[in-house]
N, C-alpha and C. Protein backbone atom coordinates (compact mmCIF):
# COMPACT_ATOMS: atom_id res chain seq x y z
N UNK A 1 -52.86 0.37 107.99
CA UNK A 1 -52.60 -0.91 108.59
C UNK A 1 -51.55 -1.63 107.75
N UNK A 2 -51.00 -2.68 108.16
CA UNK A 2 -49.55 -2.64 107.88
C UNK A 2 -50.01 -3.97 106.90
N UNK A 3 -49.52 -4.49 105.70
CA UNK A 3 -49.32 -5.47 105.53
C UNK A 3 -48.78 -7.02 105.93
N UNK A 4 -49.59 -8.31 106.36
CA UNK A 4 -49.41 -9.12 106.91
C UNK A 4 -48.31 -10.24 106.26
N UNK A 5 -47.54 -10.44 106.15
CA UNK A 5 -46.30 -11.54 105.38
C UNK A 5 -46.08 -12.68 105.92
N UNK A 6 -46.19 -13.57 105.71
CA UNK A 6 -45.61 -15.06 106.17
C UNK A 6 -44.65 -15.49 104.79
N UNK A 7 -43.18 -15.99 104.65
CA UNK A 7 -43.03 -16.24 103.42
C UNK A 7 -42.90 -18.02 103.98
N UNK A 8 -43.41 -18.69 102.65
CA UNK A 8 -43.15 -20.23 102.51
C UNK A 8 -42.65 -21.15 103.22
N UNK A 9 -42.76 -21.84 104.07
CA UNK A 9 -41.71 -22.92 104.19
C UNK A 9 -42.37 -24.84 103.84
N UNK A 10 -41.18 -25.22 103.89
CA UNK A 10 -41.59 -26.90 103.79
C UNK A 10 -43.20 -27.18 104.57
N UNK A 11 -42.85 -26.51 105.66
CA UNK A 11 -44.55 -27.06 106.93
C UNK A 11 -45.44 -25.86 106.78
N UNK A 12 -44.89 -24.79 106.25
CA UNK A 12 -45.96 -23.47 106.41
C UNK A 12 -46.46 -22.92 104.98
N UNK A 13 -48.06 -22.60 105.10
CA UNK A 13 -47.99 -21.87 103.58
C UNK A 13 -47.37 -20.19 103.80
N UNK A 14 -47.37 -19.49 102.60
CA UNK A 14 -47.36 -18.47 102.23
C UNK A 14 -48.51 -17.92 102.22
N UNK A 15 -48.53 -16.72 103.04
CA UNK A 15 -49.41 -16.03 103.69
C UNK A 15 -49.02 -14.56 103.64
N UNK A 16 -50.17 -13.84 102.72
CA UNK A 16 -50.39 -12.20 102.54
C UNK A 16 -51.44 -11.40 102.50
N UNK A 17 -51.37 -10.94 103.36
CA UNK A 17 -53.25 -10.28 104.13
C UNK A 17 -52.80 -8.38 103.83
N UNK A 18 -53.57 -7.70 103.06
CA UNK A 18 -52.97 -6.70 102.74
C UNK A 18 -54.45 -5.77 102.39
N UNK A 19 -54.39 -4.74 103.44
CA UNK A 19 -55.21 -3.85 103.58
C UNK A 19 -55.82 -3.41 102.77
N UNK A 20 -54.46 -2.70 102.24
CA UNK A 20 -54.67 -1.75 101.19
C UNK A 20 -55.71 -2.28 99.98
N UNK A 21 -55.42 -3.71 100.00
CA UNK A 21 -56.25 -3.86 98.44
C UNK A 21 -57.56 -4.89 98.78
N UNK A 22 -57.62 -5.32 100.49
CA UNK A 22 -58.23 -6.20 100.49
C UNK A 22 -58.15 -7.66 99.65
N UNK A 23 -57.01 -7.94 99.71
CA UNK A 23 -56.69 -9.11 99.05
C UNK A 23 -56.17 -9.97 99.94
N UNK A 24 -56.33 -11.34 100.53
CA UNK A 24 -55.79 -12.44 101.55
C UNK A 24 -55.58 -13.25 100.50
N UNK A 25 -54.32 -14.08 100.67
CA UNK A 25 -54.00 -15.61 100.23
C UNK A 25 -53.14 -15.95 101.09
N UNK A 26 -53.47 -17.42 101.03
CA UNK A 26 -52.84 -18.68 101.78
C UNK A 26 -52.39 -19.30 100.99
N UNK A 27 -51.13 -19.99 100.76
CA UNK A 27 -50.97 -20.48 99.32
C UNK A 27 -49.67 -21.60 100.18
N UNK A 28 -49.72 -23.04 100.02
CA UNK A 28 -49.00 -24.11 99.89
C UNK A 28 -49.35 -25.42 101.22
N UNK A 29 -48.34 -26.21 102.08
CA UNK A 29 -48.83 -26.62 103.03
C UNK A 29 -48.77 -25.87 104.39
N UNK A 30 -49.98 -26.78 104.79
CA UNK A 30 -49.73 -26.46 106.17
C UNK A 30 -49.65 -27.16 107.30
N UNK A 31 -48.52 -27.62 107.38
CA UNK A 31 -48.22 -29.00 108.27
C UNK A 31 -46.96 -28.13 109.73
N UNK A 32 -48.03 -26.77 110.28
CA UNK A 32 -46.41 -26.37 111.11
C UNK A 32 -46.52 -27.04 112.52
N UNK A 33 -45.26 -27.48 112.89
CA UNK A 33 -45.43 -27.72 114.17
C UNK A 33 -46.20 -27.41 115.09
N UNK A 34 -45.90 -26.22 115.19
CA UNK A 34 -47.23 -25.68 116.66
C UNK A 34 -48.16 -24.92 115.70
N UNK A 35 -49.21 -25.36 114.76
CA UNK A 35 -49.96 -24.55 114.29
C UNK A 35 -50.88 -23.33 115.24
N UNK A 36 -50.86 -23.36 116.57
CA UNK A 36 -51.47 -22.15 116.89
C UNK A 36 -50.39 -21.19 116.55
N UNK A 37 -48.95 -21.52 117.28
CA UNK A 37 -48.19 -20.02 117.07
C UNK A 37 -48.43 -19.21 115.78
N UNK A 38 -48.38 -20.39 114.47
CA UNK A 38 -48.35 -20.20 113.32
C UNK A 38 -49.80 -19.12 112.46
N UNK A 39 -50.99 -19.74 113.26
CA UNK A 39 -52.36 -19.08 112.59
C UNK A 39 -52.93 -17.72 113.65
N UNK A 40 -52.21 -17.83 114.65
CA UNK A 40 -52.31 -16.58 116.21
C UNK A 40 -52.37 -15.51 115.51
N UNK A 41 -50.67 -15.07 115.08
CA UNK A 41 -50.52 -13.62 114.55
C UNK A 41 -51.93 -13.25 113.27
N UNK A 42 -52.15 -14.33 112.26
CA UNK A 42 -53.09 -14.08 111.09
C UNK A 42 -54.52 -14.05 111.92
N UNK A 43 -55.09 -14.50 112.97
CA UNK A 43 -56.18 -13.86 113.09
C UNK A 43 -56.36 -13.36 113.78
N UNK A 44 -54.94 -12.40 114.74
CA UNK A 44 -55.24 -10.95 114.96
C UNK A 44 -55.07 -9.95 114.17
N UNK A 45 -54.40 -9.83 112.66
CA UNK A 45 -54.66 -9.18 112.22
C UNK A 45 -56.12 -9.35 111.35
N UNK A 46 -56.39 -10.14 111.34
CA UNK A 46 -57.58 -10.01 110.91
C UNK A 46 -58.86 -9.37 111.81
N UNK A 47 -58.65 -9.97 113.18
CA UNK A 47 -59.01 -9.03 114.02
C UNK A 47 -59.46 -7.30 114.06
N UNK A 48 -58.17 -6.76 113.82
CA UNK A 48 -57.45 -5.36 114.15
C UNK A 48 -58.22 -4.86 112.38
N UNK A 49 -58.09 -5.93 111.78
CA UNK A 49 -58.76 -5.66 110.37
C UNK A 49 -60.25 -5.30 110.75
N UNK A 50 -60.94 -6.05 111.41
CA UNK A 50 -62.33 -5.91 111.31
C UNK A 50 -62.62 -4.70 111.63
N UNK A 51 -62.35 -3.74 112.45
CA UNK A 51 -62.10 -2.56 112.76
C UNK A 51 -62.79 -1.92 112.12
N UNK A 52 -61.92 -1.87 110.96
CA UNK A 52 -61.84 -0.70 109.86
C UNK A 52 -62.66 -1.56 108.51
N UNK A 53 -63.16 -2.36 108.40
CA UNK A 53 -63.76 -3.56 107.26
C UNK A 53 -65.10 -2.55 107.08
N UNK A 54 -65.85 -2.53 107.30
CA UNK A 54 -67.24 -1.79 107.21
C UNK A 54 -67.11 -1.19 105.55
N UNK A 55 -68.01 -1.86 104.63
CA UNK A 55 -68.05 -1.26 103.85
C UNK A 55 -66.90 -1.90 102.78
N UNK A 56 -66.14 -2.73 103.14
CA UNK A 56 -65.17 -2.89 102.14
C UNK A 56 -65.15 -4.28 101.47
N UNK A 57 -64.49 -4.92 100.47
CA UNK A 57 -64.36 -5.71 99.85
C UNK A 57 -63.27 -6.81 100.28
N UNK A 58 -63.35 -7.51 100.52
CA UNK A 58 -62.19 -8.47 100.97
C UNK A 58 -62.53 -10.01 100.35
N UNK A 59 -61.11 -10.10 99.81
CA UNK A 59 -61.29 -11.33 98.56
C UNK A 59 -60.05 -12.42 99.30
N UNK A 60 -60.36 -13.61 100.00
CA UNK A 60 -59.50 -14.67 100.35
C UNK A 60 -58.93 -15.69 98.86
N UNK A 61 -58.03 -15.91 98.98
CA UNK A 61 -57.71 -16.59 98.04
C UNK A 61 -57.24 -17.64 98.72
N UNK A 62 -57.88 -19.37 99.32
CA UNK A 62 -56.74 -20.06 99.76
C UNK A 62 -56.49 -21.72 98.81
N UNK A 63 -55.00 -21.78 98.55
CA UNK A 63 -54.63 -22.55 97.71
C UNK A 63 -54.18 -23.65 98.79
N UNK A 64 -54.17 -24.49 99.15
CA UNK A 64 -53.27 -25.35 99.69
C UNK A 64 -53.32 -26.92 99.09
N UNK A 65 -52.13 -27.36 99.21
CA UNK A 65 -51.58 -28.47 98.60
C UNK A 65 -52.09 -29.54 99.63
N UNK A 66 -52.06 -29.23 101.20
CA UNK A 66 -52.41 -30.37 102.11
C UNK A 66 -52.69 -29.58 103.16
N UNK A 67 -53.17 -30.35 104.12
CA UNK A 67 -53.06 -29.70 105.33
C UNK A 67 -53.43 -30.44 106.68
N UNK A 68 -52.91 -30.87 108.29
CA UNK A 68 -52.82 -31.76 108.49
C UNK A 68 -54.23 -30.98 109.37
N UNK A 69 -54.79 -32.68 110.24
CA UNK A 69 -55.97 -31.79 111.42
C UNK A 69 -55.65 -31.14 111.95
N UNK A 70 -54.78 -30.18 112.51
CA UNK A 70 -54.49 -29.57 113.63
C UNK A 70 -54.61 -28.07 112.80
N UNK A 71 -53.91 -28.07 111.96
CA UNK A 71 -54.34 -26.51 110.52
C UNK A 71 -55.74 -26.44 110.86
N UNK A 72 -56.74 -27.76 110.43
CA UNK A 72 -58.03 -27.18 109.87
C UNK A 72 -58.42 -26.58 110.82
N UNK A 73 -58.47 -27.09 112.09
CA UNK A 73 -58.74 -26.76 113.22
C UNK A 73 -58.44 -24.48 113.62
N UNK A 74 -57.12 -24.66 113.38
CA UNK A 74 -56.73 -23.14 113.13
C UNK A 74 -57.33 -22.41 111.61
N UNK A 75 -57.30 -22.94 110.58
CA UNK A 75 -57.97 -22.88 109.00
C UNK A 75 -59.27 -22.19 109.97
N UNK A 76 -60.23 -23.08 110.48
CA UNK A 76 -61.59 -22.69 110.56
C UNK A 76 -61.70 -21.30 111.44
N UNK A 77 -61.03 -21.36 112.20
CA UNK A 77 -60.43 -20.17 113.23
C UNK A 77 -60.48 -18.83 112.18
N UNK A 78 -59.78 -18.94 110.81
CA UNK A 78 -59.46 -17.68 110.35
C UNK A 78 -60.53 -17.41 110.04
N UNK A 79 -61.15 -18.67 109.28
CA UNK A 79 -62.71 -18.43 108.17
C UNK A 79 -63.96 -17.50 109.29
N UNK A 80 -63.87 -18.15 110.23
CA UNK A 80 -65.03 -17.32 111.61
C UNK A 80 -64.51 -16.35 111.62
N UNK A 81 -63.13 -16.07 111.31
CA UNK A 81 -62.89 -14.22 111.63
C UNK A 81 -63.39 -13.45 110.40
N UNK A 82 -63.39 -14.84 108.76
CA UNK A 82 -63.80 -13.67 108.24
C UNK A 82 -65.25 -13.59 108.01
N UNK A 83 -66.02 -14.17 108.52
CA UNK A 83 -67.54 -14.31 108.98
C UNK A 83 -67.72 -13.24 109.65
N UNK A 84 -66.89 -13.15 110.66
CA UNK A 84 -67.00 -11.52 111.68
C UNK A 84 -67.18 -10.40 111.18
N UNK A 85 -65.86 -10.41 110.02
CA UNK A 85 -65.90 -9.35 108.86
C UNK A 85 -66.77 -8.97 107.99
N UNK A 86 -68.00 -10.24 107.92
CA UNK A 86 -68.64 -10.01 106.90
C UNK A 86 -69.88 -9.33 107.08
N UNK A 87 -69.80 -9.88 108.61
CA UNK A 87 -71.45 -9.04 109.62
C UNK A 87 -70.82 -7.86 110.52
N UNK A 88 -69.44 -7.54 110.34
CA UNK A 88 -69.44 -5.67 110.42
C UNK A 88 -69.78 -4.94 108.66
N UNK A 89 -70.16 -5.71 107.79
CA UNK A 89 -70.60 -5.02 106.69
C UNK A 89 -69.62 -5.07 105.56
N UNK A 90 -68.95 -5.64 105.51
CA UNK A 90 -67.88 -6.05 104.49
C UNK A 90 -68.41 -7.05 103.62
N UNK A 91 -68.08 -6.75 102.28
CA UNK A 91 -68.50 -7.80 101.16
C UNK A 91 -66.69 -8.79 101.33
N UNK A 92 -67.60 -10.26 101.61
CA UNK A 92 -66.18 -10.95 101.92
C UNK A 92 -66.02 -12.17 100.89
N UNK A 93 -65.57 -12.46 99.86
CA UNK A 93 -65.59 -13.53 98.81
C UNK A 93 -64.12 -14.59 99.31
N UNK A 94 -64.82 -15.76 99.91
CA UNK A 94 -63.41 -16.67 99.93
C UNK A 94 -63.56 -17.69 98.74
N UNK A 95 -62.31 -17.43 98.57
CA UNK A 95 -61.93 -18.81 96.94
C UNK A 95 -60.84 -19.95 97.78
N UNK A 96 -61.58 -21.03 97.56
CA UNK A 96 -60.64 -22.29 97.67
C UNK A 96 -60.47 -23.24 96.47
N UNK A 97 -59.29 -22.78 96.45
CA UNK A 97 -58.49 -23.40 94.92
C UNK A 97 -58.06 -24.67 95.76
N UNK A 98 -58.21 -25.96 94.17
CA UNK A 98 -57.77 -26.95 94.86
C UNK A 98 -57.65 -27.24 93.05
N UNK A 99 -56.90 -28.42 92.68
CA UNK A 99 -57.06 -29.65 91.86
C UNK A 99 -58.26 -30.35 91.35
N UNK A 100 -58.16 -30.17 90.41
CA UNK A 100 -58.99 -30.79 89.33
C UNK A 100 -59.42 -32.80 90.27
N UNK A 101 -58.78 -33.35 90.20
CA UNK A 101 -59.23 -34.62 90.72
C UNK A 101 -58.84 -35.21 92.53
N UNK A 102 -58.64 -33.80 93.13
CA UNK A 102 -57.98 -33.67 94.86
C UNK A 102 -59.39 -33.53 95.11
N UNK A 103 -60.33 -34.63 95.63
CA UNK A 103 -61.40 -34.76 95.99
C UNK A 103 -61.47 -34.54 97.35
N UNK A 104 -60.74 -34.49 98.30
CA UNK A 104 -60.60 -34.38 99.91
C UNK A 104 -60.07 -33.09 99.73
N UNK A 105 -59.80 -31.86 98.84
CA UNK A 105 -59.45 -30.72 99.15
C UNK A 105 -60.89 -30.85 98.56
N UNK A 106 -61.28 -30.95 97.80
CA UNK A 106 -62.43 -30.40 96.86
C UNK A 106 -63.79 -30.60 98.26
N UNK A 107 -63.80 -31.56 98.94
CA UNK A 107 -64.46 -32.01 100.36
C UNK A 107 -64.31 -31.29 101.31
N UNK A 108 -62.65 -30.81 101.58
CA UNK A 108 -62.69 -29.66 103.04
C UNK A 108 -63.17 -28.69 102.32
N UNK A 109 -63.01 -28.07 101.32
CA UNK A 109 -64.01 -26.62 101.31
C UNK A 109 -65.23 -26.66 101.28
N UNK A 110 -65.57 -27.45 100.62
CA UNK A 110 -67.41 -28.01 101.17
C UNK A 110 -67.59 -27.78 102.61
N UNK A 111 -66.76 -28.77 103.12
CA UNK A 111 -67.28 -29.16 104.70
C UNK A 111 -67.25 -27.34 105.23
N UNK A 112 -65.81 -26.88 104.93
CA UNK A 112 -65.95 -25.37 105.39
C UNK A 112 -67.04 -24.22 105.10
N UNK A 113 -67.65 -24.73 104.19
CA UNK A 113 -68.75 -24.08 103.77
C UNK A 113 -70.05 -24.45 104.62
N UNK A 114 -70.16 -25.77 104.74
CA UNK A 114 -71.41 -26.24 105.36
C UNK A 114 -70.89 -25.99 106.79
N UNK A 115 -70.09 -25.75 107.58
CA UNK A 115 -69.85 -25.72 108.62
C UNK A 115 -70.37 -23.95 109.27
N UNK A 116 -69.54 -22.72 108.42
CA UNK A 116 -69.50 -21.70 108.66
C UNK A 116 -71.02 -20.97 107.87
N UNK A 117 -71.29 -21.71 107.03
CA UNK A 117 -72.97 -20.97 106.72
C UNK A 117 -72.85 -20.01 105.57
N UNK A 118 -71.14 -20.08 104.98
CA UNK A 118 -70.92 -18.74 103.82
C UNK A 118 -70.83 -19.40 102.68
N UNK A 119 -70.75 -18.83 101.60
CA UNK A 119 -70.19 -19.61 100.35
C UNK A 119 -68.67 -19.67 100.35
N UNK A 120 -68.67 -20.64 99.93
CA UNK A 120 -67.12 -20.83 99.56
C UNK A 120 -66.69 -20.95 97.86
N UNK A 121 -66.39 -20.37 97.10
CA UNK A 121 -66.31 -20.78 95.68
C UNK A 121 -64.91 -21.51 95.23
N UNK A 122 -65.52 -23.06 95.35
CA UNK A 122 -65.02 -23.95 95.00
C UNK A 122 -64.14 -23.39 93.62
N UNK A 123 -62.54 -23.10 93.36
CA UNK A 123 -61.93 -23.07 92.02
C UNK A 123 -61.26 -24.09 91.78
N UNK A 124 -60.74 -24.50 90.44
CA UNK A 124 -60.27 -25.27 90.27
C UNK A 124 -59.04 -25.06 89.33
N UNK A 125 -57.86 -25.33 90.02
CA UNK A 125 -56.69 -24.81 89.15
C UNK A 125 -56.41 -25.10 88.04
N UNK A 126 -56.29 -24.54 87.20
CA UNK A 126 -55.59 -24.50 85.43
C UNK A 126 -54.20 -25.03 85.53
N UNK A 127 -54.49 -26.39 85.24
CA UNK A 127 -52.37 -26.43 84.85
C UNK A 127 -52.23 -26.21 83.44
């Protein structure tokens, strides 16, 4: 399965979903215009991922700086896919990195946690 790439922009994070090692990160904002076009392609491959997940390890890493309602809305979209992943038998660990005193990032991963029923392990970045 092919490796997934989004690179950076001003409204979009950086996004790399990669089979081979079971490693996902989301990393910057996410303010894109049409956030469905933007989160569509990432949770069909996550999709097409679940497939083949059985048995495997898959580690989310998501960093983001901001993100407006219309993301979380797509955000929660990915997290249920990887809930999917986790009840075809996949060990699934999501990390939400945020800031030491970013109390409303430190709050949406909570809420994403209490919402979807998984752990979320709250990190907290080292500057």
């Amino acid at each position: 399965m092919e490796t997934f790439r989004v690179d950076k922009t001003s409204n979009t994070p950086f996004v790399q979903l990669d089979a081979d090692t079971g490693r996902m990160e989301i990393k910057g904002r996410s303010v894109p215009e049409n956030p469905l076009e933007f989160y569509i392609p990432i949770n069909d491959w996550l999709e097409h991922f679940r497939a083949q997940a059985a048995e495997r390890v898959l580690s989310m890493d998501v960093e983001l700086e901001y993100f407006n309602t219309s993301s979380s809305k797509c955000l929660l979209d990915v997290f249920k896919k990887m809930v999917a992943i986790q009840r075809s038998g996949a060990v699934v660990e999501i990390n939400w990195w945020c800031e030491e005193f970013d109390d409303d990032m430190i709050e949406a991963g909570k809420d994403y946690q209490d919402l979807l029923g998984v752990p979320f392990n709250i990190k907290i970045i080292e500057e």
